[in-house]
C-alpha atoms as a PDB file:
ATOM      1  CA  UNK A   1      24.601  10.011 180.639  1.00  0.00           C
ATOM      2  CA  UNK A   2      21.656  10.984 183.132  1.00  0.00           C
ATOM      3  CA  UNK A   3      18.647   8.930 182.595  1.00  0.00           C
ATOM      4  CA  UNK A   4      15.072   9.537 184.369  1.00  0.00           C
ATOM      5  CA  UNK A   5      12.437   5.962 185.054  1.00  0.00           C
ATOM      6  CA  UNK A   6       9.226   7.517 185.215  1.00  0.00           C
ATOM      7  CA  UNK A   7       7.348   3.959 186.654  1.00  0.00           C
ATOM      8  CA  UNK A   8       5.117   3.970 189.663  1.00  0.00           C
ATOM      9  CA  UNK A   9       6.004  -0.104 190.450  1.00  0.00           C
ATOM     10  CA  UNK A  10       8.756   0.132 193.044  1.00  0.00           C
ATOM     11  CA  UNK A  11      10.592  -3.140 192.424  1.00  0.00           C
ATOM     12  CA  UNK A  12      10.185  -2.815 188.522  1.00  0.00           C
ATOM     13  CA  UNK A  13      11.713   0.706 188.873  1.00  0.00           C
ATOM     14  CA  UNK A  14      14.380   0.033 191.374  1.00  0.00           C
ATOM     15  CA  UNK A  15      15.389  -2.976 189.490  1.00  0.00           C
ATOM     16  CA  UNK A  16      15.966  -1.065 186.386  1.00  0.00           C
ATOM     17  CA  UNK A  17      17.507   1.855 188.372  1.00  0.00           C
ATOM     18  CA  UNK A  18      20.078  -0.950 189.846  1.00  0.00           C
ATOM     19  CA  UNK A  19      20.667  -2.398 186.782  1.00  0.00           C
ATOM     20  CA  UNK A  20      22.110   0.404 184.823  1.00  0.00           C
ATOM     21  CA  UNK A  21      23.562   2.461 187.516  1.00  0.00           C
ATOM     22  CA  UNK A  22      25.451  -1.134 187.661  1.00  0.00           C
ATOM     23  CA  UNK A  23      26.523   0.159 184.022  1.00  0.00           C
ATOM     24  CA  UNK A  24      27.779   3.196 185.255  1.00  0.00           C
ATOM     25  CA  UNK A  25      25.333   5.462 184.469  1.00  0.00           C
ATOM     26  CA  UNK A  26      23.735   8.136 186.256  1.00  0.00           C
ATOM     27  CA  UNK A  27      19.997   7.092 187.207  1.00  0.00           C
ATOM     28  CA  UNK A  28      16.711   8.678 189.470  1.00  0.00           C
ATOM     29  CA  UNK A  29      13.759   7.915 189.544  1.00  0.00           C
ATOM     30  CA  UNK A  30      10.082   9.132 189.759  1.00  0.00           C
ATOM     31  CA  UNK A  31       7.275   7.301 190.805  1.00  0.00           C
ATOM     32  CA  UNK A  32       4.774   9.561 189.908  1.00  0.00           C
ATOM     33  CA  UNK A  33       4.051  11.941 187.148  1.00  0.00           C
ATOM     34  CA  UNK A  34       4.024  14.747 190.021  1.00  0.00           C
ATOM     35  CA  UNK A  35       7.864  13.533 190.859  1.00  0.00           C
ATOM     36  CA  UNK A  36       8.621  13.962 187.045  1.00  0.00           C
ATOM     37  CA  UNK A  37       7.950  17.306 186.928  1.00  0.00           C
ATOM     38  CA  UNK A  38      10.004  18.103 189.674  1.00  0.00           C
ATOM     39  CA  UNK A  39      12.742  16.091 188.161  1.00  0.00           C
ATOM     40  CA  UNK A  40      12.175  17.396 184.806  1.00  0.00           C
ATOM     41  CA  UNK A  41      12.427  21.145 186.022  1.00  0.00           C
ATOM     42  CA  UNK A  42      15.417  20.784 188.181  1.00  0.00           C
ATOM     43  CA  UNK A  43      17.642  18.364 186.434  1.00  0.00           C
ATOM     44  CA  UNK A  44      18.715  17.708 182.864  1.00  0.00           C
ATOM     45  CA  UNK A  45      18.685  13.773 181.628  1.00  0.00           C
ATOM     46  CA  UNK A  46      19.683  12.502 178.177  1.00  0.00           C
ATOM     47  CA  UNK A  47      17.081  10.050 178.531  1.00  0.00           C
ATOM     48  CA  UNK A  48      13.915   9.766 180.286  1.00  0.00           C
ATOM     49  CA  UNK A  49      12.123   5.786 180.175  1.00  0.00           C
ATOM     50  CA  UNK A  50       8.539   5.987 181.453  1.00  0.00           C
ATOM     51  CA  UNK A  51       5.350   3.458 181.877  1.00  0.00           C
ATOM     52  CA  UNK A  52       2.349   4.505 180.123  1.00  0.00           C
ATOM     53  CA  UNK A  53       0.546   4.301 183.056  1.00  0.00           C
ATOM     54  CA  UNK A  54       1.798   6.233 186.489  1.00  0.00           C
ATOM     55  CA  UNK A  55      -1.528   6.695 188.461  1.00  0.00           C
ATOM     56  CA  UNK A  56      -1.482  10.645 188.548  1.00  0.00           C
ATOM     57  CA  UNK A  57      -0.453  10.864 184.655  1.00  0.00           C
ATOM     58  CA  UNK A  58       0.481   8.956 181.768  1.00  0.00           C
ATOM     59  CA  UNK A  59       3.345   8.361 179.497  1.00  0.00           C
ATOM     60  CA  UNK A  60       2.030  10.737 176.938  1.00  0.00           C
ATOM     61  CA  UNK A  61       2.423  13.611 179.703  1.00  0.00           C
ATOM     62  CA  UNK A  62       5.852  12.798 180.348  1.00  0.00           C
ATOM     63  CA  UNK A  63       6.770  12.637 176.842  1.00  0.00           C
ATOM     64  CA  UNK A  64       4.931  16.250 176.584  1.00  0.00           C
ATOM     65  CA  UNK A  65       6.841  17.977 179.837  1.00  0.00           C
ATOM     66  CA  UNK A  66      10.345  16.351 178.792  1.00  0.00           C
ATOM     67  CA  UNK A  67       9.676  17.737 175.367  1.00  0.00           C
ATOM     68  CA  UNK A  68       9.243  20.929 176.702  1.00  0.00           C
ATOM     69  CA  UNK A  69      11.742  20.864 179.363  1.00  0.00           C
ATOM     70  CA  UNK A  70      14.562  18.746 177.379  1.00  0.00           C
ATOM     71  CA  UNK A  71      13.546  18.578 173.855  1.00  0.00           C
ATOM     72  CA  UNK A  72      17.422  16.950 173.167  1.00  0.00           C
ATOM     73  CA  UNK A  73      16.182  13.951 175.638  1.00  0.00           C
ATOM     74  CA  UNK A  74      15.617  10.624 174.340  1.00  0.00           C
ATOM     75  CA  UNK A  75      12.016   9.705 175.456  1.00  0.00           C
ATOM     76  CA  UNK A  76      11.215   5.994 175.581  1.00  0.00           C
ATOM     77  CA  UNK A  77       7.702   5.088 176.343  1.00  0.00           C
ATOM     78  CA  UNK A  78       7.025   1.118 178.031  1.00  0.00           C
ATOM     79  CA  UNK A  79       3.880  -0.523 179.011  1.00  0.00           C
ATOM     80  CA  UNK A  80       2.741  -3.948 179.412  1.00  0.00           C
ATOM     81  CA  UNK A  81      -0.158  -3.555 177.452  1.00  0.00           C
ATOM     82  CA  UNK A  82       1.556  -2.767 173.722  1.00  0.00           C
ATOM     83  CA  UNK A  83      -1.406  -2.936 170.737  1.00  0.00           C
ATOM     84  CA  UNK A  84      -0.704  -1.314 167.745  1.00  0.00           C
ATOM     85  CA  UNK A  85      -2.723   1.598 168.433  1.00  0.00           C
ATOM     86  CA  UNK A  86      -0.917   2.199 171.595  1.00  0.00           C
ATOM     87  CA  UNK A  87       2.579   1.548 170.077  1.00  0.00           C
ATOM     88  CA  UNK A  88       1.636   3.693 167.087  1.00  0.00           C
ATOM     89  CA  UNK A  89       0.163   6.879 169.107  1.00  0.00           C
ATOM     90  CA  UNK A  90       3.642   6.783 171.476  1.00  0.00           C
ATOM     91  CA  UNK A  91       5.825   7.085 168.069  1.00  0.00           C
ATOM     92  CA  UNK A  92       3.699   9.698 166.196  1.00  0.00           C
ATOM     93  CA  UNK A  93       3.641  11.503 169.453  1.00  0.00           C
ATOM     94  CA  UNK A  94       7.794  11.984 169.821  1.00  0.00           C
ATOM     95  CA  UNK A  95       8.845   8.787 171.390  1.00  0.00           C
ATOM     96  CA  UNK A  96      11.974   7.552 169.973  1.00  0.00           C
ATOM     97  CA  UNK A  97      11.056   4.109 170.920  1.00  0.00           C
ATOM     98  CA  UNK A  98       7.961   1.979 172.498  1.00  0.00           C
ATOM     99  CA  UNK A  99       9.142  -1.159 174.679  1.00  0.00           C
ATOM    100  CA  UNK A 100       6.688  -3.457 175.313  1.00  0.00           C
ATOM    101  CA  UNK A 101       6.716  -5.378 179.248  1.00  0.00           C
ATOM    102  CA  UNK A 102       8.060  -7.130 180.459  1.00  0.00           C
ATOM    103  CA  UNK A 103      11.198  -5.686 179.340  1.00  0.00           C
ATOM    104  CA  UNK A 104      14.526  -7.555 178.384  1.00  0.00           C
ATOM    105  CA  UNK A 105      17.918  -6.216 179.562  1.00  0.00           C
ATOM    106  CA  UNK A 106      18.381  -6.013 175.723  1.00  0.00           C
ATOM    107  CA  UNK A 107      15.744  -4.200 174.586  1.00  0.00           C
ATOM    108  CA  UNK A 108      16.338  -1.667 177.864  1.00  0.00           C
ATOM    109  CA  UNK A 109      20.281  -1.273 176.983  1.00  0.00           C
ATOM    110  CA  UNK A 110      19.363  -0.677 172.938  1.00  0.00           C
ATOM    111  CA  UNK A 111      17.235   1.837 173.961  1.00  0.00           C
ATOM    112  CA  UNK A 112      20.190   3.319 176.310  1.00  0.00           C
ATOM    113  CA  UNK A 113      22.758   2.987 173.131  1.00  0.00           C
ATOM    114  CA  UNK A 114      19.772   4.789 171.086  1.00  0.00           C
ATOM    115  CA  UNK A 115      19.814   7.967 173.386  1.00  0.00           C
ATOM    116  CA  UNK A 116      23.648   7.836 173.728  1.00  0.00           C
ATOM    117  CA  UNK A 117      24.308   8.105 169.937  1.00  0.00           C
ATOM    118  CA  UNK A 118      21.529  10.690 170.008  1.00  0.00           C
ATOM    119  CA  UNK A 119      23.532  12.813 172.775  1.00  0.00           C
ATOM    120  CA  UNK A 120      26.657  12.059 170.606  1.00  0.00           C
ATOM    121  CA  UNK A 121      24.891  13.893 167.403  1.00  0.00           C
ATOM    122  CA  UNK A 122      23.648  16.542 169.197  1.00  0.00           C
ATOM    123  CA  UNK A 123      27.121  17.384 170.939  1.00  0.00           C
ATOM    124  CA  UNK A 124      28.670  17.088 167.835  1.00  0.00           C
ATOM    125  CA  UNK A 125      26.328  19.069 166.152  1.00  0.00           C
ATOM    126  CA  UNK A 126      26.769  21.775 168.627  1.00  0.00           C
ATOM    127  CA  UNK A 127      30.488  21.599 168.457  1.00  0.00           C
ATOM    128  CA  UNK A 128      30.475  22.542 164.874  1.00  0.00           C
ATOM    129  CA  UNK A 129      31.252  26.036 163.687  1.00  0.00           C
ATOM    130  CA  UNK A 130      28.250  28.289 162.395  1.00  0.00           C
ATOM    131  CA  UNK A 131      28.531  27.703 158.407  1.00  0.00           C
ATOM    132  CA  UNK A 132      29.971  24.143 158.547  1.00  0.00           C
ATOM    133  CA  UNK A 133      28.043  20.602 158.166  1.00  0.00           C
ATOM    134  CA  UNK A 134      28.446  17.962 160.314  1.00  0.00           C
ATOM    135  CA  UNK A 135      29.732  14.950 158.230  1.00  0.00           C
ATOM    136  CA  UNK A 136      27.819  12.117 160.453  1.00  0.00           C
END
């Protein structure tokens, strides 16, 4: 599984990156919303995990370009500053999932599971023959 952190704090996003490469997973990272883009039009991830706020962008315009670019991905929008409107707005927008900061390892790896069962669906859903349902 590739996965994209869209978070302009270096230690915050290098930490993360660390931790789940650790996990065996296949991690970059952007800093910016400029380095998404680039990112999000030259590679393919299964989940992209971005701040709400990135300096040159925000969340919502990461969520918008990976919807465009990967509409499969698992989006997962984070920010340290999670009211109800915020939270609310992310979800009706396309997020799968809103994590408030700071993060726990076990909200970060149930949002991880979340875009892996998601990739699993939409393999198998692909792998079916035209005419057939998937069972799931």
């Amino acid at each position: 599984m590739r996965i994209l952190i869209v978070e302009d704090n270096t230690i915050f996003r290098e930490t993360v990156r660390d931790l789940l490469r650790g996990l065996g997973y296949e991690v970059r990272g952007a800093r910016s919303y400029r380095k998404a883009v680039k990112r999000l039009t030259r590679h393919k991830f299964d989940l992209v995990l971005s701040d709400m706020e990135i300096g040159d962008g925000s969340g919502f315009d990461v969520l918008q370009l990976a919807r465009r670019t990967h509409p499969e991905a698992c989006v997962v929008l984070m920010s340290g500053d999670a009211d109800p409107e915020t939270v609310q707005a992310a979800l009706e927008s396309g997020a799968a999932r809103f994590l408030p900061k700071p993060l726990t390892v076990g909200a970060l790896l149930d949002a991880v599971k979340l875009a892996q069962n998601q990739t699993t669906a939409d393999q198998s859903n692909t792998d079916q023959p035209s005419g057939t349902v998937n069972p799931l």
